[in-house]
N, C-alpha and C. Protein backbone atom coordinates (compact mmCIF):
# COMPACT_ATOMS: atom_id res chain seq x y z
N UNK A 1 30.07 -3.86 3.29
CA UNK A 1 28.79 -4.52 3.28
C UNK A 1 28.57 -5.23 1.95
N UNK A 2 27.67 -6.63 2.42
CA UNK A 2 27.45 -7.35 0.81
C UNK A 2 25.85 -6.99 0.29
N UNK A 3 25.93 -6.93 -1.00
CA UNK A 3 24.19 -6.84 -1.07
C UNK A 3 24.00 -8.29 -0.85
N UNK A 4 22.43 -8.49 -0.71
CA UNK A 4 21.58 -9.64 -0.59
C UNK A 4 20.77 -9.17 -1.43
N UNK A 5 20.49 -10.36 -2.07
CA UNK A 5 19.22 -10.29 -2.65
C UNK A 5 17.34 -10.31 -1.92
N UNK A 6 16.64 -9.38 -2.59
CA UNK A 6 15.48 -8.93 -1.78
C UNK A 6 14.59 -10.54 -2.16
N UNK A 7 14.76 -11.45 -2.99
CA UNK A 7 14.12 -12.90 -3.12
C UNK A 7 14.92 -13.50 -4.22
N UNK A 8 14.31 -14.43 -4.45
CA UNK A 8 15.13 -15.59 -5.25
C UNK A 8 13.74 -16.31 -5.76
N UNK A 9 13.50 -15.83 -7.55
CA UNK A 9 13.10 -15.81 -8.31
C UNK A 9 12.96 -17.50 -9.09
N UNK A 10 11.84 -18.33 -8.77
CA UNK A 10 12.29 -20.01 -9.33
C UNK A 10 10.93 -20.08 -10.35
N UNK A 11 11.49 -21.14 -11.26
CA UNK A 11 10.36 -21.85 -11.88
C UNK A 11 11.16 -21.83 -13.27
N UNK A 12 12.10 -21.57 -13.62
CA UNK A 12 12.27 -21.06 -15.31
C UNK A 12 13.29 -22.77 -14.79
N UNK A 13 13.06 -23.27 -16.15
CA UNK A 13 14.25 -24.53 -16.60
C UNK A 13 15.20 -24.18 -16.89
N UNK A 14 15.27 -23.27 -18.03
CA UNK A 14 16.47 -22.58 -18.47
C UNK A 14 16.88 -21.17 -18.35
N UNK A 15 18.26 -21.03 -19.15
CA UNK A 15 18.60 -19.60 -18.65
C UNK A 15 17.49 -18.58 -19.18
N UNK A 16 17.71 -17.37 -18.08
CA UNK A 16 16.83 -16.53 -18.51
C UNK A 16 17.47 -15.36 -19.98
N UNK A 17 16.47 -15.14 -20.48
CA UNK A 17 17.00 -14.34 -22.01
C UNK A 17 16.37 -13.62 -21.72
N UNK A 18 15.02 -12.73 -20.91
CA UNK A 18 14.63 -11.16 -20.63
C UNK A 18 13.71 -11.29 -19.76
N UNK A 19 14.02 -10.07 -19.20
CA UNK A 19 13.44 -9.43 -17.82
C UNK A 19 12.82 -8.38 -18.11
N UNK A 20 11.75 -7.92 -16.61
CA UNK A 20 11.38 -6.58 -16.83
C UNK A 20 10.72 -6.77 -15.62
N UNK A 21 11.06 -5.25 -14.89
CA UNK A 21 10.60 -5.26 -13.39
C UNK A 21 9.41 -3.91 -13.41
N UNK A 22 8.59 -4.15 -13.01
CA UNK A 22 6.99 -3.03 -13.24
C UNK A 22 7.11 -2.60 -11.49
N UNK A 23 7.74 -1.70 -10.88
CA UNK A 23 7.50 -1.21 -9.63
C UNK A 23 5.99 -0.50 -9.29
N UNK A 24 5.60 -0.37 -10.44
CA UNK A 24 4.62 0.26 -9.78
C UNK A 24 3.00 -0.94 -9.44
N UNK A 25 3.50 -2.44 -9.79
CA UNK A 25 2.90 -3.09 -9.67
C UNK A 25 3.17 -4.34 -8.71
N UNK A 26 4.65 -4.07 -8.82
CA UNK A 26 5.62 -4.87 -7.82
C UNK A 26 5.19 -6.61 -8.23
N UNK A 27 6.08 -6.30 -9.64
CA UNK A 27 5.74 -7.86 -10.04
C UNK A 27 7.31 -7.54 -11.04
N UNK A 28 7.77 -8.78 -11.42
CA UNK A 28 8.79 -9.23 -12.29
C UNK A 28 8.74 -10.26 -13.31
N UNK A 29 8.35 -9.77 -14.82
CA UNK A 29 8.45 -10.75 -15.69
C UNK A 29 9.43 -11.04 -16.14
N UNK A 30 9.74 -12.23 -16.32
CA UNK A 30 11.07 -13.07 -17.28
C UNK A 30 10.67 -13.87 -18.14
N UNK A 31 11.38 -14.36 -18.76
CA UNK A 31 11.72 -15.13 -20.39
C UNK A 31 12.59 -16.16 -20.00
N UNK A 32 12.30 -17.43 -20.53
CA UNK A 32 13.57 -18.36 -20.31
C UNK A 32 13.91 -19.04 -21.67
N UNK A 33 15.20 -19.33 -21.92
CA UNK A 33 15.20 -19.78 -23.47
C UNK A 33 14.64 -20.98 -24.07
N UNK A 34 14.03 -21.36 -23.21
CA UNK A 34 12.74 -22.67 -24.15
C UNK A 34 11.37 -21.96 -23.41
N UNK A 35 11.19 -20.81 -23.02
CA UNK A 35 9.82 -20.56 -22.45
C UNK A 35 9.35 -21.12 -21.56
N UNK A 36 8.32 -20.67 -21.25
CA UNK A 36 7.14 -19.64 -20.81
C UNK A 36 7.75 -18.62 -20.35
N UNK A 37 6.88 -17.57 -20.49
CA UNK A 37 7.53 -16.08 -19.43
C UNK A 37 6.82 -16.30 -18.14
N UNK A 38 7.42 -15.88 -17.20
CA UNK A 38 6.93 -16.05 -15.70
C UNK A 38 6.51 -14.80 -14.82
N UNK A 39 5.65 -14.43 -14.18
CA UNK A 39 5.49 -13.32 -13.70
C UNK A 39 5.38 -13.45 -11.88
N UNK A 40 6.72 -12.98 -11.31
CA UNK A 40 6.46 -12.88 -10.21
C UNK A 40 6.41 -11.56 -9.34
N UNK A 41 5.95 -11.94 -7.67
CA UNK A 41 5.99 -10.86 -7.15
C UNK A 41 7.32 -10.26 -6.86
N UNK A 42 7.37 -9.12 -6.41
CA UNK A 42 8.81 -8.63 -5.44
C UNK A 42 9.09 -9.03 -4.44
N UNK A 43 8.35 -10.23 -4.14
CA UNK A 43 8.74 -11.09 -2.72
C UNK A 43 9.38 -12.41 -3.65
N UNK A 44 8.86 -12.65 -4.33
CA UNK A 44 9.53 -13.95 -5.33
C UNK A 44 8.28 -14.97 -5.35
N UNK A 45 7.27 -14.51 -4.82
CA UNK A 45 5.95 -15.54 -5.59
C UNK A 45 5.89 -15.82 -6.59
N UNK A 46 5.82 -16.61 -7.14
CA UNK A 46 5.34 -16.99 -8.68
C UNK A 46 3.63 -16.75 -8.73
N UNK A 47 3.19 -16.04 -9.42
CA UNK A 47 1.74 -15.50 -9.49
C UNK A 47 1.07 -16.15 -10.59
N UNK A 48 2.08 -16.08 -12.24
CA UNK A 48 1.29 -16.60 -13.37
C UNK A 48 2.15 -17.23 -14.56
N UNK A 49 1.69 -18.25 -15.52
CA UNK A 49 2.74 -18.17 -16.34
C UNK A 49 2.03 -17.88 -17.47
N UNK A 50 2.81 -17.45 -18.27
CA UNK A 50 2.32 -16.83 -19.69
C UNK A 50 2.47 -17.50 -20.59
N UNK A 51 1.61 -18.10 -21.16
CA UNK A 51 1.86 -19.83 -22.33
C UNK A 51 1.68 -18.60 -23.74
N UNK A 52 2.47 -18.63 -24.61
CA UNK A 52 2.95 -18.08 -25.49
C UNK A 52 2.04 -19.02 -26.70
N UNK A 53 1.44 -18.02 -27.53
CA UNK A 53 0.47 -18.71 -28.94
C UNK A 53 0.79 -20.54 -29.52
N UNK A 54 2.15 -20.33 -29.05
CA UNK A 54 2.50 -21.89 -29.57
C UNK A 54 1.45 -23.17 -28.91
N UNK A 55 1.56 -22.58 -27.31
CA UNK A 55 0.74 -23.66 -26.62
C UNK A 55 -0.92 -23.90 -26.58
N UNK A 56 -0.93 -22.56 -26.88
CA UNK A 56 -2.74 -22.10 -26.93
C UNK A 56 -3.23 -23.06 -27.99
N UNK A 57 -2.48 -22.93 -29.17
CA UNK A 57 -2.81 -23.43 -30.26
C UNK A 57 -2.43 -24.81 -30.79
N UNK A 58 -1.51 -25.44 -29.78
CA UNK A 58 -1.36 -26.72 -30.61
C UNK A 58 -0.12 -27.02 -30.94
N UNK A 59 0.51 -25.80 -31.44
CA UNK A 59 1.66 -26.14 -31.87
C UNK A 59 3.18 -26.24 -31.27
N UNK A 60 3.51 -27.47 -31.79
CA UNK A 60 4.46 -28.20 -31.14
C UNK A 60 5.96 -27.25 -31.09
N UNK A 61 6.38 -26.40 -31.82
CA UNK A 61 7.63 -25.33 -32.16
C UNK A 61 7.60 -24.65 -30.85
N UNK A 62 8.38 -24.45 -30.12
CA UNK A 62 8.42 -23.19 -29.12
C UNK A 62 8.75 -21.70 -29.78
N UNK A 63 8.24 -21.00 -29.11
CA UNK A 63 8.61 -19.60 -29.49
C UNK A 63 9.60 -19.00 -28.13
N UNK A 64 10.63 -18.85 -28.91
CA UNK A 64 11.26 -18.07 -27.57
C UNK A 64 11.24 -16.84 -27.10
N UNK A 65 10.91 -16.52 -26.48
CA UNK A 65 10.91 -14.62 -25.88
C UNK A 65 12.59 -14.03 -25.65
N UNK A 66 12.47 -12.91 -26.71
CA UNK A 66 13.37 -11.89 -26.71
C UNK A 66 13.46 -10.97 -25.71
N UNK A 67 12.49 -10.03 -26.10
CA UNK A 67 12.22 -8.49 -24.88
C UNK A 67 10.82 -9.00 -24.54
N UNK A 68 10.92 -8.20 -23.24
CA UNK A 68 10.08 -8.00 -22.26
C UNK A 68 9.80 -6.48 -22.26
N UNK A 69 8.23 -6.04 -22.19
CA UNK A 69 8.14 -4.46 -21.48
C UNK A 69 6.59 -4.42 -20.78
N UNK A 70 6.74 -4.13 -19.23
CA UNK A 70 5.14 -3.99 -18.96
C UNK A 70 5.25 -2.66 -18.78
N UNK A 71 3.70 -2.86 -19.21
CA UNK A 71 3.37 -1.16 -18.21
C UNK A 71 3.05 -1.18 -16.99
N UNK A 72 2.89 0.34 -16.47
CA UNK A 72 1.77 0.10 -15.01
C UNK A 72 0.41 0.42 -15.57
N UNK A 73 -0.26 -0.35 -16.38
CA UNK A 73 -1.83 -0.28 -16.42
C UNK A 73 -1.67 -1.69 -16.60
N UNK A 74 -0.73 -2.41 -16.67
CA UNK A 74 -1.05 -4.13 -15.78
C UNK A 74 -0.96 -4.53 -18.04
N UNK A 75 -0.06 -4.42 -18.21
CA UNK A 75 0.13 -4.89 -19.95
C UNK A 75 1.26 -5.06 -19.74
N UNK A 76 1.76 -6.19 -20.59
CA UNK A 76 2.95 -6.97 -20.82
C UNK A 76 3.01 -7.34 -21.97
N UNK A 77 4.19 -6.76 -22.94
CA UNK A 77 4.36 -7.22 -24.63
C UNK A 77 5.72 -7.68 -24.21
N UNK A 78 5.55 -8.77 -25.37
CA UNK A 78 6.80 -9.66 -25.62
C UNK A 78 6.43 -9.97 -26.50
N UNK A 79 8.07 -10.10 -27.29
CA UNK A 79 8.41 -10.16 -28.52
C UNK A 79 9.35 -11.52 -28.84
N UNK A 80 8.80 -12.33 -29.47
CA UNK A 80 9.37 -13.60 -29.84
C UNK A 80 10.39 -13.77 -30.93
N UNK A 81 11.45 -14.55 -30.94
CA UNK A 81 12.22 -14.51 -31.94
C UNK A 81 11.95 -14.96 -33.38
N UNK A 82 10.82 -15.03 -33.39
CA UNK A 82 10.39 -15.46 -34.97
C UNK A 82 9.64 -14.11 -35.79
N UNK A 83 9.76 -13.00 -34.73
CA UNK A 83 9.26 -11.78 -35.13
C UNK A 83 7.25 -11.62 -34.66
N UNK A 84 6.89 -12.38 -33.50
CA UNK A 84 5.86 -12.24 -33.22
C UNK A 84 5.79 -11.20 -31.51
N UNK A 85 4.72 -10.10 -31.62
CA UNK A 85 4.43 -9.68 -30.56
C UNK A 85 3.08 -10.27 -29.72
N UNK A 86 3.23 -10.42 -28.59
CA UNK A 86 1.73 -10.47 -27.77
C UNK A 86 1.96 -9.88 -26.83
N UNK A 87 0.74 -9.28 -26.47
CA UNK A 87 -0.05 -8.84 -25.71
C UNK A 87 -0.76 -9.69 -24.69
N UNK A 88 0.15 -9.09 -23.20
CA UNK A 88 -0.87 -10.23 -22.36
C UNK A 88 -1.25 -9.20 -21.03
N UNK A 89 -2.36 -9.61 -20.22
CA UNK A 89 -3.06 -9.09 -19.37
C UNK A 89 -2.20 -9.56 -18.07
N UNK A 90 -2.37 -8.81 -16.83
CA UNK A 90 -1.08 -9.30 -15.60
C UNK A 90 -1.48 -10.78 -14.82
N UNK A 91 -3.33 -10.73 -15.45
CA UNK A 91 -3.73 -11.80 -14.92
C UNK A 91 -3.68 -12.99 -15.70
N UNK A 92 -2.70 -13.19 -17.56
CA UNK A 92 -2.05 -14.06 -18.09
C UNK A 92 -2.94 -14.38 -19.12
N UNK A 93 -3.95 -13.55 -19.57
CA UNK A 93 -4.58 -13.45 -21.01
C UNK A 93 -4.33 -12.91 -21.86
N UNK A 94 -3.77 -13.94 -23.14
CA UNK A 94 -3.76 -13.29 -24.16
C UNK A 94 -4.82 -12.25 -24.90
N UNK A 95 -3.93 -11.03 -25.09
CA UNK A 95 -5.00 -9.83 -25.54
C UNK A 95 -4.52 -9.94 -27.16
N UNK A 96 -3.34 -9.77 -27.73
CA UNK A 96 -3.72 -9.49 -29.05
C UNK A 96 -1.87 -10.07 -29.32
N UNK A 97 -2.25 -10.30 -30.63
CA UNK A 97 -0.82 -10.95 -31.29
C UNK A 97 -1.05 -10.24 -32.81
N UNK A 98 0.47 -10.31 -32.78
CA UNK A 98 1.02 -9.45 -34.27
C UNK A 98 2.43 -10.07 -34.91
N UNK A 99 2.51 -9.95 -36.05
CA UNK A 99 3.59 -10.71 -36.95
C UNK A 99 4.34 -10.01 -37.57
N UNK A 100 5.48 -9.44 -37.12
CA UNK A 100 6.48 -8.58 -38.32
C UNK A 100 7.92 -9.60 -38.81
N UNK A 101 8.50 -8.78 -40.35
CA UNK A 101 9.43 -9.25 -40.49
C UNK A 101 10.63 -8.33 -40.21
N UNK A 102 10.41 -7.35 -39.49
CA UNK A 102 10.90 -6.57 -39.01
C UNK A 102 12.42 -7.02 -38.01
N UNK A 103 13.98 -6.73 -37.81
CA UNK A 103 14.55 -7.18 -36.75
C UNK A 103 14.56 -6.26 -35.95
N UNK A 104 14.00 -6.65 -35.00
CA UNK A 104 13.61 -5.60 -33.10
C UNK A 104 14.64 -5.79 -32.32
N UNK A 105 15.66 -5.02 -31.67
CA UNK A 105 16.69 -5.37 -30.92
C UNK A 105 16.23 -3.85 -29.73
């Protein structure tokens, strides 16, 4: 027997650089290497996209997303390669951003 895949996941331009699957919410966030993170269902809906501080604000630099981690109380942190975290809501609001010089692997 072959597996199949349970959907087929679209919208990212480029390759994806991180994932994270929340079963208990039955959604799938990803990262693509020029951004946005994307949040879909386990059917393969596309539900929301997550515009990362660069766009909120103006600025022209992309930030690329490293890791991905949600919870099941509907929170999603990602961590950008310039050493920035946010905090976003499942419904795609930014809740809170933070700046380390820290390297996170």
């Amino acid at each position: 027997d072959f597996a199949t895949p349970r959907a087929v996941l679209t919208g990212h331009d480029y390759e994806i650089t991180c994932a994270a699957i929340c079963a208990e919410l039955g959604l799938v966030i990803s990262g693509s290497k020029e951004g946005p993170c994307l949040i879909h269902s386990m059917n393969g809906d596309l539900l929301r996209t997550l515009e990362g501080p660069e766009r909120l604000q103006g600025l022209e630099s992309c930030l690329r997303p490293k890791l991905i981690q949600a919870s099941r109380e509907g929170h999603c942190v990602i961590y950008y390669e310039k050493g920035l975290f946010c905090v976003f809501s499942v419904n795609g609001r930014l809740q809170a951003t933070m700046e380390t010089d820290d390297k996170i692997r």
